[in-house]
Protein backbone atom coordinates (compact mmCIF):
# COMPACT_ATOMS: atom_id res chain seq x y z
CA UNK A 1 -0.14 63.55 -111.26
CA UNK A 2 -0.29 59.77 -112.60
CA UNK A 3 2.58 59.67 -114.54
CA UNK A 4 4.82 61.23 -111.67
CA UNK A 5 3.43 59.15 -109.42
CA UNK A 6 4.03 55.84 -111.74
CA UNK A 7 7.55 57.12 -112.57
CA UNK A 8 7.84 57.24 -108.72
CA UNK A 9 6.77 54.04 -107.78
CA UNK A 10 8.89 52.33 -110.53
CA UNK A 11 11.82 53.96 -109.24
CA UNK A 12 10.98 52.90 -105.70
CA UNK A 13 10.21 49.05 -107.09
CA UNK A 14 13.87 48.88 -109.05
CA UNK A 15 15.99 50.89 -106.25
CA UNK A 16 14.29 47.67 -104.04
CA UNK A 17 14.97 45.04 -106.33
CA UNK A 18 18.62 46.28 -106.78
CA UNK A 19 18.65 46.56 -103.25
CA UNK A 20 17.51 43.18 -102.25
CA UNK A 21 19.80 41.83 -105.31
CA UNK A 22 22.71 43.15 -103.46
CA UNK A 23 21.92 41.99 -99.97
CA UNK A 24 21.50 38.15 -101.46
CA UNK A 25 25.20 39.15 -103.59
CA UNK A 26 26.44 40.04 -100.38
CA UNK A 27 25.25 37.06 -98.48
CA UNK A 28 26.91 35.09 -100.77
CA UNK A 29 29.98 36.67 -101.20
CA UNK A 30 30.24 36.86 -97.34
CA UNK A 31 29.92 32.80 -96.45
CA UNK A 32 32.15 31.79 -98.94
CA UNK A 33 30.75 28.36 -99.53
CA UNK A 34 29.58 27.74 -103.52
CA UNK A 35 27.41 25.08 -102.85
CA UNK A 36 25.24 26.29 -100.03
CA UNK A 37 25.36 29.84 -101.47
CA UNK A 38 24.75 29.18 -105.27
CA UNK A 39 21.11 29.95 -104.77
CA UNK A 40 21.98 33.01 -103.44
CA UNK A 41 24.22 34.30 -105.92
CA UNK A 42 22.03 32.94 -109.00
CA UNK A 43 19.15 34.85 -107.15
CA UNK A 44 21.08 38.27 -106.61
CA UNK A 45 22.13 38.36 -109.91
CA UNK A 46 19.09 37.17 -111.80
CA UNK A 47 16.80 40.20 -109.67
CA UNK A 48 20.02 43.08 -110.41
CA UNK A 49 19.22 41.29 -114.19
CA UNK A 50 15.66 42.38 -113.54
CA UNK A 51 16.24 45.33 -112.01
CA UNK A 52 18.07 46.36 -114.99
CA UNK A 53 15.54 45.22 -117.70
CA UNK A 54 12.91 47.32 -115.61
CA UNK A 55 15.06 50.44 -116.11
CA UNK A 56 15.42 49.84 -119.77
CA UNK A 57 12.17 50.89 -120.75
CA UNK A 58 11.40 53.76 -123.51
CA UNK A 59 9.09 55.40 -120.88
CA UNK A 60 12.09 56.74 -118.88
CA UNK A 61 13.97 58.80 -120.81
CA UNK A 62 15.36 59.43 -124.53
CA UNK A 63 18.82 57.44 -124.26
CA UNK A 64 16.97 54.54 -122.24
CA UNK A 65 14.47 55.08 -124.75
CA UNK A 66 16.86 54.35 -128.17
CA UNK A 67 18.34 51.55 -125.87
CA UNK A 68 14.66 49.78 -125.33
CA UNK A 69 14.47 49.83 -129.16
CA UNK A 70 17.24 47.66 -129.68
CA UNK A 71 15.05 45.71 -127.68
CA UNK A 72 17.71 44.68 -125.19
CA UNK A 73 15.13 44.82 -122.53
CA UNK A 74 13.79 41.72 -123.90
CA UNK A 75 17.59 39.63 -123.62
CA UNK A 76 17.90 40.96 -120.37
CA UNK A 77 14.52 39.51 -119.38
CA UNK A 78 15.12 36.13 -120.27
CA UNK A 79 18.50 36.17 -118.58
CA UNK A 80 16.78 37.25 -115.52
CA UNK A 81 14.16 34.27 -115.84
CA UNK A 82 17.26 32.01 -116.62
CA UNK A 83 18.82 32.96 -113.66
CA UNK A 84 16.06 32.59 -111.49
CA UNK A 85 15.14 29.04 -112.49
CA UNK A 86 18.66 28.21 -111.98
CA UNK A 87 18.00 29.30 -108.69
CA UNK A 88 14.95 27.07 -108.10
CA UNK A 89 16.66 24.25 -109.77
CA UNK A 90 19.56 24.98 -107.42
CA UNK A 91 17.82 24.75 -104.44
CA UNK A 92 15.83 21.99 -105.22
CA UNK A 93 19.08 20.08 -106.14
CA UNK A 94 20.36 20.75 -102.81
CA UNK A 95 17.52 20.38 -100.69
CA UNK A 96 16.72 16.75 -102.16
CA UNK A 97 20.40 15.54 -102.65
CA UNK A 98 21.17 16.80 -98.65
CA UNK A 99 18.84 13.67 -96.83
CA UNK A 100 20.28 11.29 -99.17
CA UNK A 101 24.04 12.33 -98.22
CA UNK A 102 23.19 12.33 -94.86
CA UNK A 103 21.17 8.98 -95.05
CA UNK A 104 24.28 7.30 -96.49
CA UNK A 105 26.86 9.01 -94.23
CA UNK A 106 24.03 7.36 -91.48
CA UNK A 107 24.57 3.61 -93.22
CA UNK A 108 27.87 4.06 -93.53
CA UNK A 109 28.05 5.07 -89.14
CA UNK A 110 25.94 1.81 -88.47
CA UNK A 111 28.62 -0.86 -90.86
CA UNK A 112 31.67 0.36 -89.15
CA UNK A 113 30.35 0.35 -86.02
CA UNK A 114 28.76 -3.26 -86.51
CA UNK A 115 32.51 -4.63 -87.47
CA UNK A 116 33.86 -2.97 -84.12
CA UNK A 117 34.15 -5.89 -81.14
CA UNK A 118 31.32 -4.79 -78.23
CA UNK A 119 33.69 -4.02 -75.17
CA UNK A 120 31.65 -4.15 -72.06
């Protein structure tokens, strides 16, 4: 009973990690904007990344198993960690660049309207 029920909860753990992978692909691809989406995107595809190493394990089957020994489950790994701290680093970029773009575009409001004549 242990191994079917392992087997069956790793299934259930990559079928939701490719699921969520594709909602945050799709959220991306649906909005359209690169910037405000990248940490979407770089998420989605760094947990489908994941998703896949998880599958490529010698425990599920023969073929998956003479894949796993080429030990592409390793590669596909680090791409998924690379693809995730692109996301972090994304987001971070974003979140701390977006006050200081809107603290400029807030400077330069106050020096055009301090040149304009006060009409009473």
């Amino acid at each position: 009973m242990g191994p079917i029920l392992s087997s069956l909860l790793n299934f259930l753990m990559i079928a939701g990690l490719i699921y969520y992978g594709f909602v945050l692909f799709a959220e991306y691809h649906a909005k359209g904007r690169w910037a405000k989406n990248v940490t979407g995107l770089l998420a989605g595809i760094g947990m489908l990344v994941l998703a896949l190493s998880l599958m490529l394990t010698p425990a599920n089957a023969y073929v998956i198993q003479r894949i796993a020994e080429t030990k592409i489950s390793v590669v596909l790994m680090c791409m998924s960690s690379g693809l995730l701290l692109a996301a972090i680093a994304a987001f971070g970029i974003i979140t701390y660049t977006k006050p200081l773009r809107l603290w400029h575009e807030r400077k330069i409001e106050n020096d055009l309207n301090r040149e304009l004549p006060k009409i009473p």
